[in-house]
Protein backbone atom coordinates (compact mmCIF):
# COMPACT_ATOMS: atom_id res chain seq x y z
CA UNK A 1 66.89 72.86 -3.72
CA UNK A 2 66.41 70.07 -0.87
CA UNK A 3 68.19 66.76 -2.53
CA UNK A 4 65.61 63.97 -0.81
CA UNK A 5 68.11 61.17 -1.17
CA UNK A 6 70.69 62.97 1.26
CA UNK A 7 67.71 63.47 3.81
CA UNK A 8 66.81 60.04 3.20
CA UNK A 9 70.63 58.76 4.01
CA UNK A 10 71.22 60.93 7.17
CA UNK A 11 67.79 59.66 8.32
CA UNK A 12 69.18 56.65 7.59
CA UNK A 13 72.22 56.57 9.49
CA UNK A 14 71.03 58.48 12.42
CA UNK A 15 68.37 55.36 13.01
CA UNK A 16 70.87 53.08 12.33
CA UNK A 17 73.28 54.46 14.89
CA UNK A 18 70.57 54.68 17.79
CA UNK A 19 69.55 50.95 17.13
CA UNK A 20 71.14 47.82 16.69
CA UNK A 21 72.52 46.12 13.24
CA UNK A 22 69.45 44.76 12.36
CA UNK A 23 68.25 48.63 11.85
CA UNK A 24 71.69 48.80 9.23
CA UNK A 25 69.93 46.71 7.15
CA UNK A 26 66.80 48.68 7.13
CA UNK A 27 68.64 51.86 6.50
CA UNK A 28 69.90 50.33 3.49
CA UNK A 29 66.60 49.58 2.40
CA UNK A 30 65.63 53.28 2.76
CA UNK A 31 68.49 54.09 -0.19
CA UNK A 32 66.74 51.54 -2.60
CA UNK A 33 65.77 54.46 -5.30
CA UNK A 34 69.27 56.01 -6.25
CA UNK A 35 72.65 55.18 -5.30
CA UNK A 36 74.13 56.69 -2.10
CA UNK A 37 76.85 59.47 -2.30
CA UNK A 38 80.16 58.53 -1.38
CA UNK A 39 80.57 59.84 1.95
CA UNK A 40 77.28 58.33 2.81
CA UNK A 41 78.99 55.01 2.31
CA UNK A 42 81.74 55.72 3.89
CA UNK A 43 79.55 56.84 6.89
CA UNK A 44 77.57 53.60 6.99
CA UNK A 45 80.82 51.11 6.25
CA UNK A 46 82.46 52.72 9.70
CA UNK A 47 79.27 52.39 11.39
CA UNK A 48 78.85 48.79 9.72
CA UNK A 49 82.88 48.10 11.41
CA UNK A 50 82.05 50.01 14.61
CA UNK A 51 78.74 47.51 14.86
CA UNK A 52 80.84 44.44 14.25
CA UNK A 53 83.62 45.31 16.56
CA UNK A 54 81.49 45.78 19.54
CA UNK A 55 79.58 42.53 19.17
CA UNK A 56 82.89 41.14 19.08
CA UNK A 57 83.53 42.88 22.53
CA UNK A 58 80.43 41.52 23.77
CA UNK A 59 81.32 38.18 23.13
CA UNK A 60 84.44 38.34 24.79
CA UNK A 61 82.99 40.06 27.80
CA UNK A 62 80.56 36.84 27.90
CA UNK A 63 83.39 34.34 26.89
CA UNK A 64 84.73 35.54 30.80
CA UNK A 65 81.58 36.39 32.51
CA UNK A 66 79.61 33.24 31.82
CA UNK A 67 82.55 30.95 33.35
CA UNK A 68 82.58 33.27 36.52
CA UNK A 69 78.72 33.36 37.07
CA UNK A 70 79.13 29.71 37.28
CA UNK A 71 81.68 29.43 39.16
CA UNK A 72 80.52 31.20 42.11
CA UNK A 73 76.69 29.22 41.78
CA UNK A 74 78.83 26.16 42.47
CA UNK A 75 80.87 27.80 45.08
CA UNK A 76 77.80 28.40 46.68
CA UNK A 77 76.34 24.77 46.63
CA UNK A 78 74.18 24.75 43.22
CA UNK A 79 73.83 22.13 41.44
CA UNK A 80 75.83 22.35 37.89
CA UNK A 81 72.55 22.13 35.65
CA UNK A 82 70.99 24.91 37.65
CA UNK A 83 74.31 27.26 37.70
CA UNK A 84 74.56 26.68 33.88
CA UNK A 85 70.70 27.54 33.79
CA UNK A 86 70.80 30.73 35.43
CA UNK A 87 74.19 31.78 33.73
CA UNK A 88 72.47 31.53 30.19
CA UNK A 89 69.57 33.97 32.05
CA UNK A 90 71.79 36.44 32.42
CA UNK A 91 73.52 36.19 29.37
CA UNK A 92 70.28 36.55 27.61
CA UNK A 93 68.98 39.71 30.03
CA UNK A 94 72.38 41.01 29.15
CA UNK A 95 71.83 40.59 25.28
CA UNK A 96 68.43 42.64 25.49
CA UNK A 97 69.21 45.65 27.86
CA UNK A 98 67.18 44.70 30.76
CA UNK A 99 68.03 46.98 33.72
CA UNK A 100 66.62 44.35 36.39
CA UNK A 101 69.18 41.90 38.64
CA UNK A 102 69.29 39.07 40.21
CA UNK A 103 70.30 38.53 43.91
CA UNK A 104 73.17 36.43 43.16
CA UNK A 105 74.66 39.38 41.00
CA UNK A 106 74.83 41.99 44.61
CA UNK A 107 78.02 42.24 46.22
CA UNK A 108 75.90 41.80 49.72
CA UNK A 109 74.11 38.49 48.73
CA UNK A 110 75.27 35.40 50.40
CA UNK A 111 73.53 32.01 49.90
CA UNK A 112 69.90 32.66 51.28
CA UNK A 113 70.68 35.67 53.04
CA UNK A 114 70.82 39.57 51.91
CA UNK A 115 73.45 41.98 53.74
CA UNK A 116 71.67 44.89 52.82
CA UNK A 117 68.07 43.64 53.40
CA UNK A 118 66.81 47.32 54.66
CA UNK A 119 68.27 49.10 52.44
CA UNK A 120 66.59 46.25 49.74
CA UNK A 121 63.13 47.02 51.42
CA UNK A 122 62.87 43.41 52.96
CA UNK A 123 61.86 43.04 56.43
CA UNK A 124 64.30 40.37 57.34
CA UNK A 125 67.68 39.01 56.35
CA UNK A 126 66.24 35.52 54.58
CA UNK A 127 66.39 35.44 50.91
CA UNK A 128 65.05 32.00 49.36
CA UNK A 129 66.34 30.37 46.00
CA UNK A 130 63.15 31.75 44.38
CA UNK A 131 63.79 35.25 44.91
CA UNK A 132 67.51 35.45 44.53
CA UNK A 133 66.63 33.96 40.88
CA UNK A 134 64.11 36.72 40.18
CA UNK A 135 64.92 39.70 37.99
CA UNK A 136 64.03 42.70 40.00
CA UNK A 137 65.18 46.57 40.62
CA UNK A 138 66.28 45.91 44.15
CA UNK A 139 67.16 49.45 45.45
CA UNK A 140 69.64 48.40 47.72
CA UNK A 141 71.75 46.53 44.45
CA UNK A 142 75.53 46.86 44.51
CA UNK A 143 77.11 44.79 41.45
CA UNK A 144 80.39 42.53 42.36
CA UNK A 145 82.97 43.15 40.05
CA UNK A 146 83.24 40.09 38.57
CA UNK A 147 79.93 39.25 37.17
CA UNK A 148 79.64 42.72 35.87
């Protein structure tokens, strides 16, 4: 005999684990009509630690990478309001997953000009402010180290 509530709870955990935490609390909704079994629990209180530890990695990583991204804006002659601006846009494409980059992220951008402009599929060198601030899949992206 199939027991429903164990299909339910590795259902369950298997959506929970693909996702974020937000889907750990919808798994737990799907286990509202009987009580889990105890390795089920245990299963979903290591996946509930393993969530929690790497948002705690996250916000170290940005705790370092925010400070740098700055850094090098006003290295390169931007005013502080606008460096602080375009840090917090990267911390929130980081956040979400969003495979696009910015100009001032590539190891070959220097302050309106691109290194690696053929291999970026422009037709000259000159990069202005308002496309080194776009998000874009530039093929010719190489990430420095220390934004990364």
């Amino acid at each position: 005999m199939i027991d429903l509530q164990a299909v339910k709870a590795r259902a369950a955990v298997r959506l929970a684990m693909r996702a974020d935490s937000a889907s750990l609390a919808n798994a737990a909704k799907w286990l509202t009509e009987s009580p889990p079994s105890r390795p089920l629990i245990s299963q979903l209180a290591r996946l509930a630690t393993a969530t929690a530890f790497a948002e705690a990695q996250q916000g170290a990583r940005e705790a370092v990478r925010t400070p740098a991204r700055v850094a090098r804006l006003l290295r390169w002659g931007w005013p502080h309001a606008e460096a602080q601006a375009q840090a917090e846009r990267l911390r929130d494409r980081d956040e979400h997953s969003d495979f696009r980059h910015l100009c001032l992220e590539c190891r070959h951008y220097r302050p309106g000009r691109c290194g690696n402009h053929k291999a970026a599929d422009l037709l000259a060198p000159a990069v202005g402010k308002d496309l080194a601030t776009m998000f874009q899949d530039c093929p010719g992206f190489v990430p420095m180290e220390d934004v990364r």
